[in-house]
PDB file of N, CA and C in Angstrom:
ATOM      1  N   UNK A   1     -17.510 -41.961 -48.831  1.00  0.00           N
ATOM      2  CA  UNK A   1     -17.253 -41.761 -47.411  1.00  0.00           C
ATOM      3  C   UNK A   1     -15.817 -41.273 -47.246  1.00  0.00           C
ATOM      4  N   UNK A   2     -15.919 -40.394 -46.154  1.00  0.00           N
ATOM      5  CA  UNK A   2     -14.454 -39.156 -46.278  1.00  0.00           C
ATOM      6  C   UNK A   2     -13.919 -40.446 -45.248  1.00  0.00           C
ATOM      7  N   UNK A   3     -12.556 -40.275 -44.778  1.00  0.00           N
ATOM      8  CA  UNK A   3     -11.710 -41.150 -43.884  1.00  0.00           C
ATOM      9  C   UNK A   3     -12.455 -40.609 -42.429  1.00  0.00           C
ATOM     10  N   UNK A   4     -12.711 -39.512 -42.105  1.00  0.00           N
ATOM     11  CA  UNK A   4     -12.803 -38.671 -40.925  1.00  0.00           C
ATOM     12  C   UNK A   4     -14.499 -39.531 -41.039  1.00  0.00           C
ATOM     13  N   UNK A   5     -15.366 -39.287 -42.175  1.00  0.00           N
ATOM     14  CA  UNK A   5     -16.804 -40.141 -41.485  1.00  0.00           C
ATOM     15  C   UNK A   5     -16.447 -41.199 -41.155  1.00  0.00           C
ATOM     16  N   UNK A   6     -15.580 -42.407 -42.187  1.00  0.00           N
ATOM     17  CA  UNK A   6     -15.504 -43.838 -41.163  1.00  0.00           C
ATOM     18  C   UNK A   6     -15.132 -43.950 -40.002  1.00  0.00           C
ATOM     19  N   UNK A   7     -13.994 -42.373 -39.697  1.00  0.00           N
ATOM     20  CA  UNK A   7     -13.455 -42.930 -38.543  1.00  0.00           C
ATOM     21  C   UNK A   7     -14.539 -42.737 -36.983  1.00  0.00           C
ATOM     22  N   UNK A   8     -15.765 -41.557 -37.726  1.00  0.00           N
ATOM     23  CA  UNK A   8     -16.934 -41.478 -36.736  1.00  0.00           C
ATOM     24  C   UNK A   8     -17.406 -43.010 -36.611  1.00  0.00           C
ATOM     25  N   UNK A   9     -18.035 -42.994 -37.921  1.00  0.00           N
ATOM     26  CA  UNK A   9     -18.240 -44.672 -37.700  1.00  0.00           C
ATOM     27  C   UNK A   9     -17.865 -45.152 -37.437  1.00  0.00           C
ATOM     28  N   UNK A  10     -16.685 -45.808 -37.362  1.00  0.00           N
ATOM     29  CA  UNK A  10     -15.691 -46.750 -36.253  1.00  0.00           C
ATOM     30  C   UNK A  10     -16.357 -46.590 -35.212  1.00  0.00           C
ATOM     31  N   UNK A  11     -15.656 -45.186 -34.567  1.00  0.00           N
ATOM     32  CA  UNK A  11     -15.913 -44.929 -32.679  1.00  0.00           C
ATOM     33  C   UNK A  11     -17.676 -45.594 -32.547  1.00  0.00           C
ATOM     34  N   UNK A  12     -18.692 -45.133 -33.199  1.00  0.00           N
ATOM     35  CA  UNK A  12     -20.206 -45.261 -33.311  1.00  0.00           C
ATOM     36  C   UNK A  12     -20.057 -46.673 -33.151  1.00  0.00           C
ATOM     37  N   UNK A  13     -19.320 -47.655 -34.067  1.00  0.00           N
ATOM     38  CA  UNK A  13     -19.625 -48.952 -33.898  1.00  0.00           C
ATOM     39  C   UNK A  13     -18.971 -49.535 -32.783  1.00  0.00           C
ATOM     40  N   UNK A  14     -17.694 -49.385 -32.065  1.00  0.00           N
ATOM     41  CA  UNK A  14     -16.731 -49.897 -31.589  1.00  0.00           C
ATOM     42  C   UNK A  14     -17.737 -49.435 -29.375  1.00  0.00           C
ATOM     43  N   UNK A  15     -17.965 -48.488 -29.523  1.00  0.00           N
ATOM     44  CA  UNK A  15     -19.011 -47.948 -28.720  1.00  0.00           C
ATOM     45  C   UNK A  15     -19.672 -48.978 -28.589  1.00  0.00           C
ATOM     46  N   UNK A  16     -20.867 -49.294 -29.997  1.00  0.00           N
ATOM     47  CA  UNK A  16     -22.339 -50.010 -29.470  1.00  0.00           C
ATOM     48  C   UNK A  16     -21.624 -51.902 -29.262  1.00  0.00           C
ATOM     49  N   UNK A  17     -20.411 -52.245 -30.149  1.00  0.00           N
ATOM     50  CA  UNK A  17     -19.751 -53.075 -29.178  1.00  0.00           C
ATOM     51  C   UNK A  17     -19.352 -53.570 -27.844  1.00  0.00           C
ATOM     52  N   UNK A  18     -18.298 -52.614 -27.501  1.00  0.00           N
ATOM     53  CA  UNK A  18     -18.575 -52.243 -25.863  1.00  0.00           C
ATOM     54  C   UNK A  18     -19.729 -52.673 -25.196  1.00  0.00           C
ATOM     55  N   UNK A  19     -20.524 -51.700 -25.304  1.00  0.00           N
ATOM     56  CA  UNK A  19     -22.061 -51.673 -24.594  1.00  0.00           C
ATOM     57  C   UNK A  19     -22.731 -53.561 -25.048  1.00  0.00           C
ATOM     58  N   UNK A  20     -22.651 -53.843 -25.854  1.00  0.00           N
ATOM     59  CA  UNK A  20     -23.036 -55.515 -25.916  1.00  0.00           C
ATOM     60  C   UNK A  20     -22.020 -56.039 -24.926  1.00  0.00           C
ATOM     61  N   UNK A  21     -21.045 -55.883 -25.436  1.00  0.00           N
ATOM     62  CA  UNK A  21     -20.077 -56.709 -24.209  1.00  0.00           C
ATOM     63  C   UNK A  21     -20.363 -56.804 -23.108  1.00  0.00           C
ATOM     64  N   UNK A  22     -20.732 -55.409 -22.586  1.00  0.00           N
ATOM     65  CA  UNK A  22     -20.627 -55.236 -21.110  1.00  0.00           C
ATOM     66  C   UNK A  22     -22.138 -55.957 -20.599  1.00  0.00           C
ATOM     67  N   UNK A  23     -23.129 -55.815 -21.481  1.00  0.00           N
ATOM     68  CA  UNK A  23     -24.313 -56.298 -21.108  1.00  0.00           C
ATOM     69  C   UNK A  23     -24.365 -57.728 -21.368  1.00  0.00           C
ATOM     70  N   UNK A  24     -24.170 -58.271 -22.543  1.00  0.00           N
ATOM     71  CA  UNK A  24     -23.681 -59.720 -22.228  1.00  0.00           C
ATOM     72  C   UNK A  24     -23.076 -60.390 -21.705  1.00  0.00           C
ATOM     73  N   UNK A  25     -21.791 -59.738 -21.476  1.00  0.00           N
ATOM     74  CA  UNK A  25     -20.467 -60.292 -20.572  1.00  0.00           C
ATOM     75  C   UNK A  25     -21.384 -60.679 -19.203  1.00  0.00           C
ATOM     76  N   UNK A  26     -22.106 -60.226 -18.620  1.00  0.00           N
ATOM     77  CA  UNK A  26     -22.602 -60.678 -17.509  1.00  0.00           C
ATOM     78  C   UNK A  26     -23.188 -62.128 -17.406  1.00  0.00           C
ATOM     79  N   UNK A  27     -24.192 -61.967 -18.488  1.00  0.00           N
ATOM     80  CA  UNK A  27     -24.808 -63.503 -18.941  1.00  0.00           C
ATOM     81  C   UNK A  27     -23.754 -64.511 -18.961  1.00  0.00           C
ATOM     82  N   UNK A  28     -22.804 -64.586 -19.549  1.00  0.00           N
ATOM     83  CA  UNK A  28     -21.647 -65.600 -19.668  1.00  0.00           C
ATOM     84  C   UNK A  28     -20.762 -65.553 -18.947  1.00  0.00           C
ATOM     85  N   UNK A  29     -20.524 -64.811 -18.016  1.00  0.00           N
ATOM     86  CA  UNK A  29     -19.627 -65.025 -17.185  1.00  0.00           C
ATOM     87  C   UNK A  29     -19.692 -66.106 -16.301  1.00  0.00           C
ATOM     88  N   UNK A  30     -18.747 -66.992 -16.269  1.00  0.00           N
ATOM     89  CA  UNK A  30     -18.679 -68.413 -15.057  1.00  0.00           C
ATOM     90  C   UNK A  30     -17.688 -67.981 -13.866  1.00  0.00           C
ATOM     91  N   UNK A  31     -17.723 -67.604 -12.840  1.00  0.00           N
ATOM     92  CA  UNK A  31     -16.498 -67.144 -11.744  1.00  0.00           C
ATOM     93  C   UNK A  31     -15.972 -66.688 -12.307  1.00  0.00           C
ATOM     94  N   UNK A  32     -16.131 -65.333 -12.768  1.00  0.00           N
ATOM     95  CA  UNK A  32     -15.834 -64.243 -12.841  1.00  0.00           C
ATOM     96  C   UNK A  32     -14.276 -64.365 -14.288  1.00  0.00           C
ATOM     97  N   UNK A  33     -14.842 -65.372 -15.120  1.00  0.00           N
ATOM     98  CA  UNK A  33     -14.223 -65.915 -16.334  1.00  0.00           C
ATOM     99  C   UNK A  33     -15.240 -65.560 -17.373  1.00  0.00           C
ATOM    100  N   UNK A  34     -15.309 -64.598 -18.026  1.00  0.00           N
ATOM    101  CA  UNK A  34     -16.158 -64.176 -19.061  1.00  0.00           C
ATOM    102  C   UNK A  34     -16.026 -64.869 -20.534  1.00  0.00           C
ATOM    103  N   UNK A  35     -14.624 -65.917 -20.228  1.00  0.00           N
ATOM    104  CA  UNK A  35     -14.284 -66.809 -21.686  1.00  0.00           C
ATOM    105  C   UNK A  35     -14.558 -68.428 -21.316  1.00  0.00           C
ATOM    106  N   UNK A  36     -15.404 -68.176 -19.840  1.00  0.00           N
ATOM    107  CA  UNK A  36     -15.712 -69.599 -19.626  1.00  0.00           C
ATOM    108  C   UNK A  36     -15.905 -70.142 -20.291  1.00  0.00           C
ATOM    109  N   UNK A  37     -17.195 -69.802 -21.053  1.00  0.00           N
ATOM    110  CA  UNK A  37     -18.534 -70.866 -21.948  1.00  0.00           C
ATOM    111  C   UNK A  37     -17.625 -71.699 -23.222  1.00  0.00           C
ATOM    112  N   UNK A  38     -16.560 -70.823 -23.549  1.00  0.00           N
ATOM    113  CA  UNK A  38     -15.955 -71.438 -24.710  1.00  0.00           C
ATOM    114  C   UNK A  38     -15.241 -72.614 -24.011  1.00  0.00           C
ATOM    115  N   UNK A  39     -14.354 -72.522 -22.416  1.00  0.00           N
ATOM    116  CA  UNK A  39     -13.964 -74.141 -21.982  1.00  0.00           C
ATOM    117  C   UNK A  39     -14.875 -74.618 -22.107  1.00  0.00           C
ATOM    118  N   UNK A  40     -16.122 -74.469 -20.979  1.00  0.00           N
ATOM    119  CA  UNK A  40     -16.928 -75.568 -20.635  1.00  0.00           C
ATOM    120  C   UNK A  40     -17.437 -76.207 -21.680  1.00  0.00           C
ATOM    121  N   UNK A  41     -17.871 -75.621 -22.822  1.00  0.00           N
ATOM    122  CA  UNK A  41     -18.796 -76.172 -24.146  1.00  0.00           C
ATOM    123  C   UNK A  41     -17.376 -76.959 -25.383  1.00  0.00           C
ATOM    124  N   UNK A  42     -15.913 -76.738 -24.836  1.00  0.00           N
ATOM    125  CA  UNK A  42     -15.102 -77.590 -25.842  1.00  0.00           C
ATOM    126  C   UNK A  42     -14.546 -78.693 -24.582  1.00  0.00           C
ATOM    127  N   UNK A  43     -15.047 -78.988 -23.640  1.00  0.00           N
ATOM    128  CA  UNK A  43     -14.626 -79.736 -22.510  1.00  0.00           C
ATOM    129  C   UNK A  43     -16.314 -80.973 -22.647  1.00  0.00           C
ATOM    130  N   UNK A  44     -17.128 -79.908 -23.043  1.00  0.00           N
ATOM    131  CA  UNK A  44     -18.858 -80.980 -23.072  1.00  0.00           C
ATOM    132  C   UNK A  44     -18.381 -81.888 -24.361  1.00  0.00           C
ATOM    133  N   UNK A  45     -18.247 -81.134 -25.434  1.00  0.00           N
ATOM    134  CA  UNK A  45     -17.913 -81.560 -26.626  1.00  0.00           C
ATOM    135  C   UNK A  45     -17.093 -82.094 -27.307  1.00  0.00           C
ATOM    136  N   UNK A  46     -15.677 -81.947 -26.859  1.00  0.00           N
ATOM    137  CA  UNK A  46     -14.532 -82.903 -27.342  1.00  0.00           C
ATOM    138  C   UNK A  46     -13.859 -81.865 -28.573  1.00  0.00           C
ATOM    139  N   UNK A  47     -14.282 -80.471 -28.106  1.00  0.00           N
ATOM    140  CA  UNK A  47     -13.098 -80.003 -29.287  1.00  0.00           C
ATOM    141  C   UNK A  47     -12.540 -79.069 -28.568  1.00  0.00           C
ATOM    142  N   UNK A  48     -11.644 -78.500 -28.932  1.00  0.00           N
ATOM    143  CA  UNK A  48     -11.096 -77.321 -28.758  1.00  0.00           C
ATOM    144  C   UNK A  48     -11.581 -75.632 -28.920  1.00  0.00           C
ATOM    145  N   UNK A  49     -11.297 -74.625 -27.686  1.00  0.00           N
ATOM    146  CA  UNK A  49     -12.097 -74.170 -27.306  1.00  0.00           C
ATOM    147  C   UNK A  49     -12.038 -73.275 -28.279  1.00  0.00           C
ATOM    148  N   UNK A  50     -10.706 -72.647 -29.234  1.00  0.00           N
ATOM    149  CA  UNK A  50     -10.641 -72.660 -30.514  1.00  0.00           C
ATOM    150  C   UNK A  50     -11.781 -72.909 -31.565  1.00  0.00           C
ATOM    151  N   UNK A  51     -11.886 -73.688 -31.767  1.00  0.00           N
ATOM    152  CA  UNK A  51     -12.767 -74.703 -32.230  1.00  0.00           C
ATOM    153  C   UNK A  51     -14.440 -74.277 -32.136  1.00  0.00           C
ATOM    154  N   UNK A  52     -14.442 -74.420 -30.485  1.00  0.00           N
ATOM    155  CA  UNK A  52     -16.331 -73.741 -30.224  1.00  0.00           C
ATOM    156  C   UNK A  52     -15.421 -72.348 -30.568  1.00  0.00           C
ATOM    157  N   UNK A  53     -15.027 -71.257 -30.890  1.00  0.00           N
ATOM    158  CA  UNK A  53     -14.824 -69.950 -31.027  1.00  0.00           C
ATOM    159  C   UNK A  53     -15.427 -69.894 -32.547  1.00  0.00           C
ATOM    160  N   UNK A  54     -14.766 -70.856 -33.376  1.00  0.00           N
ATOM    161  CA  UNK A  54     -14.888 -70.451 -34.924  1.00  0.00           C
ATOM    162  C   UNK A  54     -16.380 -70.810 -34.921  1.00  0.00           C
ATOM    163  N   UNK A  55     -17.417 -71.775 -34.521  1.00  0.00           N
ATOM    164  CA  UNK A  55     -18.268 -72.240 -34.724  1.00  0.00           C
ATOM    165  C   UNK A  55     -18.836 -70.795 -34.658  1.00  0.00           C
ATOM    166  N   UNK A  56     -18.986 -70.513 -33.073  1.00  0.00           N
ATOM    167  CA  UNK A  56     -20.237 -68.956 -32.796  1.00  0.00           C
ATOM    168  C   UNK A  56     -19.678 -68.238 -34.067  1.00  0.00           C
ATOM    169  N   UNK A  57     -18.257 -67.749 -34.240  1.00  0.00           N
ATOM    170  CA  UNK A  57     -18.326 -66.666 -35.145  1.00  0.00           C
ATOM    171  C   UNK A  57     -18.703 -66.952 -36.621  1.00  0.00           C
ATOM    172  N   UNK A  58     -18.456 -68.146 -37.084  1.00  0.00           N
ATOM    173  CA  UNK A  58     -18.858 -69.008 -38.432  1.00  0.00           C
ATOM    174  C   UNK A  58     -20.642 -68.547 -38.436  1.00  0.00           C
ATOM    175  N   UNK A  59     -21.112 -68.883 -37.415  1.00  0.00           N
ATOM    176  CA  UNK A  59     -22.806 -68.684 -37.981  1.00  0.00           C
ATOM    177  C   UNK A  59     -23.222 -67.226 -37.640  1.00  0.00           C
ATOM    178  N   UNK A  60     -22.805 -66.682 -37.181  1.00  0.00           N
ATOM    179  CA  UNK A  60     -22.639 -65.375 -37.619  1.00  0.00           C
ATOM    180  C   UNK A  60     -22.288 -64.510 -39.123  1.00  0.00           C
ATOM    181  N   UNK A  61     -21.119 -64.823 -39.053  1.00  0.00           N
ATOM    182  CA  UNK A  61     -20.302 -64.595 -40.603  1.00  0.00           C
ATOM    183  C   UNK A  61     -21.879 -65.503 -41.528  1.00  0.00           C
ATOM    184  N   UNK A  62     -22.199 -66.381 -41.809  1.00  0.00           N
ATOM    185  CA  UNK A  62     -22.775 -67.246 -42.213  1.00  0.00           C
ATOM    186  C   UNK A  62     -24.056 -66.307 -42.856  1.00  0.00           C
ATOM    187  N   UNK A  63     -25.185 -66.218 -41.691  1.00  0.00           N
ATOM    188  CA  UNK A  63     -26.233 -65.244 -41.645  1.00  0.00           C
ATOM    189  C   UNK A  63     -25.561 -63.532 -42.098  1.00  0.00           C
ATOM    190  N   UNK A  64     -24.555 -63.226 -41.635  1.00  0.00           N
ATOM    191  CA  UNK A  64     -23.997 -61.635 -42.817  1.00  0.00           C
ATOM    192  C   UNK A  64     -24.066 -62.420 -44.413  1.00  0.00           C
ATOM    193  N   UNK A  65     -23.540 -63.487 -44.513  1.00  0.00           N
ATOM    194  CA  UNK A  65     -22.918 -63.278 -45.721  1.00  0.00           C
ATOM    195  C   UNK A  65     -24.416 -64.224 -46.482  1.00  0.00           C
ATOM    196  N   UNK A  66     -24.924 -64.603 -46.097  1.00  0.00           N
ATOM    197  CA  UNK A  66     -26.786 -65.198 -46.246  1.00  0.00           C
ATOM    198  C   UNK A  66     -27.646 -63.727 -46.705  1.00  0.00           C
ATOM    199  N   UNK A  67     -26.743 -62.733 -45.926  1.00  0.00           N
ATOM    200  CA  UNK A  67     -28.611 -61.431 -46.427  1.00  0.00           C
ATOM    201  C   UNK A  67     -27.216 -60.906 -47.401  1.00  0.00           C
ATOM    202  N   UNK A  68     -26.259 -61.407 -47.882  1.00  0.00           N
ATOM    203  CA  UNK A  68     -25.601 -60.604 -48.624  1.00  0.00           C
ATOM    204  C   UNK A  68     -26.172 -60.846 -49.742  1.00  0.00           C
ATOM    205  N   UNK A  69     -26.926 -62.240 -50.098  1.00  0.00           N
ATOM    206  CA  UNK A  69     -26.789 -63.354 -50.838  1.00  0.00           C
ATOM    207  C   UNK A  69     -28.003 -63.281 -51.547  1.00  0.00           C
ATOM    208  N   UNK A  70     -28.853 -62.944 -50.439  1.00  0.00           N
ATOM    209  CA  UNK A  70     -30.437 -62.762 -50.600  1.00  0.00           C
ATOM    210  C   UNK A  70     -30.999 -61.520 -51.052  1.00  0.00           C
ATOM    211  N   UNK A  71     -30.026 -59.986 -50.780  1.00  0.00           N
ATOM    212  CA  UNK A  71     -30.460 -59.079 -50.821  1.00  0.00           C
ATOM    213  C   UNK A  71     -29.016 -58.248 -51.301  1.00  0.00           C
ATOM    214  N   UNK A  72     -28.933 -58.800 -52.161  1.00  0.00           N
ATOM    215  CA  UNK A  72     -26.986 -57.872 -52.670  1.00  0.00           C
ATOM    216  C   UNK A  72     -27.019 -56.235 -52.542  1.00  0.00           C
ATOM    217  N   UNK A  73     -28.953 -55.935 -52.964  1.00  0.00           N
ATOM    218  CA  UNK A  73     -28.515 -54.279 -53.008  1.00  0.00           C
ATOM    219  C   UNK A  73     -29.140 -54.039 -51.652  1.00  0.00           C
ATOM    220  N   UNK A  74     -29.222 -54.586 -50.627  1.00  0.00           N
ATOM    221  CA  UNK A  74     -29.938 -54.252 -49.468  1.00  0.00           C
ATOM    222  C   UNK A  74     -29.559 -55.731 -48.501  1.00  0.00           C
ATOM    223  N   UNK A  75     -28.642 -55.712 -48.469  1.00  0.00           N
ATOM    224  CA  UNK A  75     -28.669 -56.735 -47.227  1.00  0.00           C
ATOM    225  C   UNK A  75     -29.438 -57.010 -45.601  1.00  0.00           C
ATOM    226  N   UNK A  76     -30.174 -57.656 -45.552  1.00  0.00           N
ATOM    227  CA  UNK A  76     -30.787 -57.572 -44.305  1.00  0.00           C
ATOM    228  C   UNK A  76     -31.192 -58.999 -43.980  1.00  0.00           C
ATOM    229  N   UNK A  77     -31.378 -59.080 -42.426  1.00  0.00           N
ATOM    230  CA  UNK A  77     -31.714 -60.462 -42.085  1.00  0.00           C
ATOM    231  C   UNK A  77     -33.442 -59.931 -41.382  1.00  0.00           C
ATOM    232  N   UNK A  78     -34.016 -60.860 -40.985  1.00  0.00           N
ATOM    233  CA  UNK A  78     -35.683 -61.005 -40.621  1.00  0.00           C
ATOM    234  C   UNK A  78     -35.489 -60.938 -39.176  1.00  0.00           C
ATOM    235  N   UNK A  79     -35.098 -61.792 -38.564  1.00  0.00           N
ATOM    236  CA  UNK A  79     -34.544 -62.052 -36.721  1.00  0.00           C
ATOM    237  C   UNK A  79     -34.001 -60.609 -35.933  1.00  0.00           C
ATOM    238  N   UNK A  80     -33.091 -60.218 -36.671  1.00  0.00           N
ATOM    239  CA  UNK A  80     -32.189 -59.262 -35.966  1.00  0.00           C
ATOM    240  C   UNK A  80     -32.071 -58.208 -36.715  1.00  0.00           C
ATOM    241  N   UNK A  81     -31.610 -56.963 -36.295  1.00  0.00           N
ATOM    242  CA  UNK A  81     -30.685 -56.396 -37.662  1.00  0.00           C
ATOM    243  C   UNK A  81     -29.661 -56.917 -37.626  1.00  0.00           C
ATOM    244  N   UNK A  82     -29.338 -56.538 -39.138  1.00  0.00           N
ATOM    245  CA  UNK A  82     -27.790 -56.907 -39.512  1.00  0.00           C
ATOM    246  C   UNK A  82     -26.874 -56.593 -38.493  1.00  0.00           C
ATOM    247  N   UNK A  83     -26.739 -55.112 -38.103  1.00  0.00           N
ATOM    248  CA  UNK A  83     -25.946 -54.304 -37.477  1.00  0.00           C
ATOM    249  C   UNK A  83     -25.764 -55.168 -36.507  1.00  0.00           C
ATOM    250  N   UNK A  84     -26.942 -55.807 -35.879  1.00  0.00           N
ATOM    251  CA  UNK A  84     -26.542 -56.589 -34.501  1.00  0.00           C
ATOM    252  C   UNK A  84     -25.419 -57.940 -34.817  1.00  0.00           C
ATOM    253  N   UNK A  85     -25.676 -58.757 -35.825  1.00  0.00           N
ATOM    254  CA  UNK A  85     -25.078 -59.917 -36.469  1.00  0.00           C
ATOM    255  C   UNK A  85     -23.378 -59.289 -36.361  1.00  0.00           C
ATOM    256  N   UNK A  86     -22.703 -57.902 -37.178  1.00  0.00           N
ATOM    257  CA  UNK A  86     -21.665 -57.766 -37.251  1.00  0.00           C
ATOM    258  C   UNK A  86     -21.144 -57.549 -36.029  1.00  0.00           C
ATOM    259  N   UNK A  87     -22.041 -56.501 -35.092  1.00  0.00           N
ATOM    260  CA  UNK A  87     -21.444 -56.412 -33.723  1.00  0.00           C
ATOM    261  C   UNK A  87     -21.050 -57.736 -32.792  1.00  0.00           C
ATOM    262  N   UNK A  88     -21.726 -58.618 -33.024  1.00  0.00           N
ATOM    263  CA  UNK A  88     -21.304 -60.069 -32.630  1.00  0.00           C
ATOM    264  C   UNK A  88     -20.538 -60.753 -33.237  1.00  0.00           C
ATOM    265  N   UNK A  89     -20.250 -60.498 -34.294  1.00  0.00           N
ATOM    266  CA  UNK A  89     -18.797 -60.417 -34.865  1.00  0.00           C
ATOM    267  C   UNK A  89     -17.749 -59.900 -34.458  1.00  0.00           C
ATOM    268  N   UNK A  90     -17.700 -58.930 -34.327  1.00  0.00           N
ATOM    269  CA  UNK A  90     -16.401 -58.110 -33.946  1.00  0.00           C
ATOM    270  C   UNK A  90     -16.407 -58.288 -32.271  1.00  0.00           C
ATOM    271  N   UNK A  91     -17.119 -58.764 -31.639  1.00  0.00           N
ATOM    272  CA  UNK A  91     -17.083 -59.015 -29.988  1.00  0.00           C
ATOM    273  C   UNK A  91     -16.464 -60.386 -30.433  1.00  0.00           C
ATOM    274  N   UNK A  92     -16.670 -61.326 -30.969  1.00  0.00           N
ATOM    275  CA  UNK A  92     -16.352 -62.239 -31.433  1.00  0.00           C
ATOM    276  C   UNK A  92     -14.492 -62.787 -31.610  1.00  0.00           C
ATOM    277  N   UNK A  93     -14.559 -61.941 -32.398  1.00  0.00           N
ATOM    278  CA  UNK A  93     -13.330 -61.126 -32.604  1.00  0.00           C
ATOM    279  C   UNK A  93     -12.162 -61.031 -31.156  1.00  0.00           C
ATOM    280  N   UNK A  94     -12.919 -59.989 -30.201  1.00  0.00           N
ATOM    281  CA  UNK A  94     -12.301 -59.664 -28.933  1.00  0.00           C
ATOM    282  C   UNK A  94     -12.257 -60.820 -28.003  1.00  0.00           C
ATOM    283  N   UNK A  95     -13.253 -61.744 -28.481  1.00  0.00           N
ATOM    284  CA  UNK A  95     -12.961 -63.203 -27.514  1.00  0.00           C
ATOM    285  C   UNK A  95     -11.994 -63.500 -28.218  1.00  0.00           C
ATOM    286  N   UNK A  96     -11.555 -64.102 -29.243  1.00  0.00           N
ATOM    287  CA  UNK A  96     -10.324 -64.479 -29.713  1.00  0.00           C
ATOM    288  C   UNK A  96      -9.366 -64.465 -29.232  1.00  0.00           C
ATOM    289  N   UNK A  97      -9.207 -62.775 -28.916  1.00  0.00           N
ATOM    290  CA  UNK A  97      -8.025 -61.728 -28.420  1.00  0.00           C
ATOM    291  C   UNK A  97      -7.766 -62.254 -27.487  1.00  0.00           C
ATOM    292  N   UNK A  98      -8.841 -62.640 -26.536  1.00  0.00           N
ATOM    293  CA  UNK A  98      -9.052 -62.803 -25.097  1.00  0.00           C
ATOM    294  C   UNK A  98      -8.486 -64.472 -24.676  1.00  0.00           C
ATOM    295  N   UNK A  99      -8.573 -64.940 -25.984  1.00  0.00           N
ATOM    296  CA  UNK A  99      -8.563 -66.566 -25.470  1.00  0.00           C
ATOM    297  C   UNK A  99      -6.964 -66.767 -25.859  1.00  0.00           C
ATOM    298  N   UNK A 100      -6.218 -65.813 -26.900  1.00  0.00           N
ATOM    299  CA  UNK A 100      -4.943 -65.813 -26.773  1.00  0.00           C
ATOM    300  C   UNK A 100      -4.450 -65.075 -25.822  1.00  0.00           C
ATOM    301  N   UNK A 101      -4.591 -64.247 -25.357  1.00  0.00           N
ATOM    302  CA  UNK A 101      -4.098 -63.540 -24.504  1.00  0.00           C
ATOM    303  C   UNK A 101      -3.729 -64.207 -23.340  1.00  0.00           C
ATOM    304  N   UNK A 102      -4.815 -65.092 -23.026  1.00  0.00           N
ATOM    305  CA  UNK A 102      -4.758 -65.897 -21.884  1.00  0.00           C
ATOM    306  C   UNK A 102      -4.107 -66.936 -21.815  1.00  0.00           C
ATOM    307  N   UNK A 103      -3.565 -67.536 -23.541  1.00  0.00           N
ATOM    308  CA  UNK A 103      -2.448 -68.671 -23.663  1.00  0.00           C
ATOM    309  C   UNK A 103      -1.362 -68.104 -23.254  1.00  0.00           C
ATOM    310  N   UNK A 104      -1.314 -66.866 -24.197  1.00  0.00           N
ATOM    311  CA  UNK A 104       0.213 -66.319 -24.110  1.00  0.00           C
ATOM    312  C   UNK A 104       0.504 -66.402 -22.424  1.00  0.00           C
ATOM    313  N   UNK A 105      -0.293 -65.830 -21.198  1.00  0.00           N
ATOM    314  CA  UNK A 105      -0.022 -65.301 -20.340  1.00  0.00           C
ATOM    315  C   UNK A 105       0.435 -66.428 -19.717  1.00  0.00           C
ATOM    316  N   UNK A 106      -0.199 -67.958 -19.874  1.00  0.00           N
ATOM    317  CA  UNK A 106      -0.188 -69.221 -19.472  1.00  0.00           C
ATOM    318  C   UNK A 106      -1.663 -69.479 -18.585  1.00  0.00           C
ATOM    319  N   UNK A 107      -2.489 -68.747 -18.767  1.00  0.00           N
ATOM    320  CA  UNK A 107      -3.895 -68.624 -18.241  1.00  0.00           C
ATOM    321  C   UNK A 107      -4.577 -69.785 -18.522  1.00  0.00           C
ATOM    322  N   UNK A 108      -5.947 -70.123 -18.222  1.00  0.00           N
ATOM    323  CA  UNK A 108      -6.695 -71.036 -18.068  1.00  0.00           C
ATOM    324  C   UNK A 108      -6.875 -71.535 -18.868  1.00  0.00           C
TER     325      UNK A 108
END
């Protein structure tokens, strides 16, 4: 792969990201707080919202690195595609961003 195809691929993936976001972001949004679910569910639970962050992205990572495990020359999962598993990763990712961002700022 030349640098110029990954970097198609990038935009291709970073795109069908987006587009999850924007279509999920709706589902989870609490008053108009799209990083609600991570308070409310470390406020139900007694951990830190930190904490519920690594969990979602852990079983994610988990199931990638499961069809890595199962299928080394062909990785794939049964439920989803893969492709979908990493994209929820890397949204994953942008909550992170999102949940520091909002320390730094002194946010919720």
């Amino acid at each position: 792969m030349t640098i110029q195809e990954r970097e198609v691929l990038a935009k291709k993936l970073f795109e069908q990201c987006l587009d999850i976001l924007r279509k999920k972001g709706k589902d989870y949004e609490v008053d108009g707080d799209c990083l609600q679910q991570f308070k409310l569910i470390a406020k139900l639970v007694g951990i830190t919202l930190y904490q519920v962050w690594a969990v979602f992205w852990c079983k994610h990572a988990l199931s990638i690195l499961g069809a890595v495990k199962k299928h080394p020359e062909h990785p794939e999962t049964t439920a989803e595609p893969l492709e979908g598993r990493v994209i929820d990763n890397i949204n994953y990712d942008v909550c992170l961003m999102g949940l520091f961002e909002e320390k730094e700022k002194g946010g919720k």
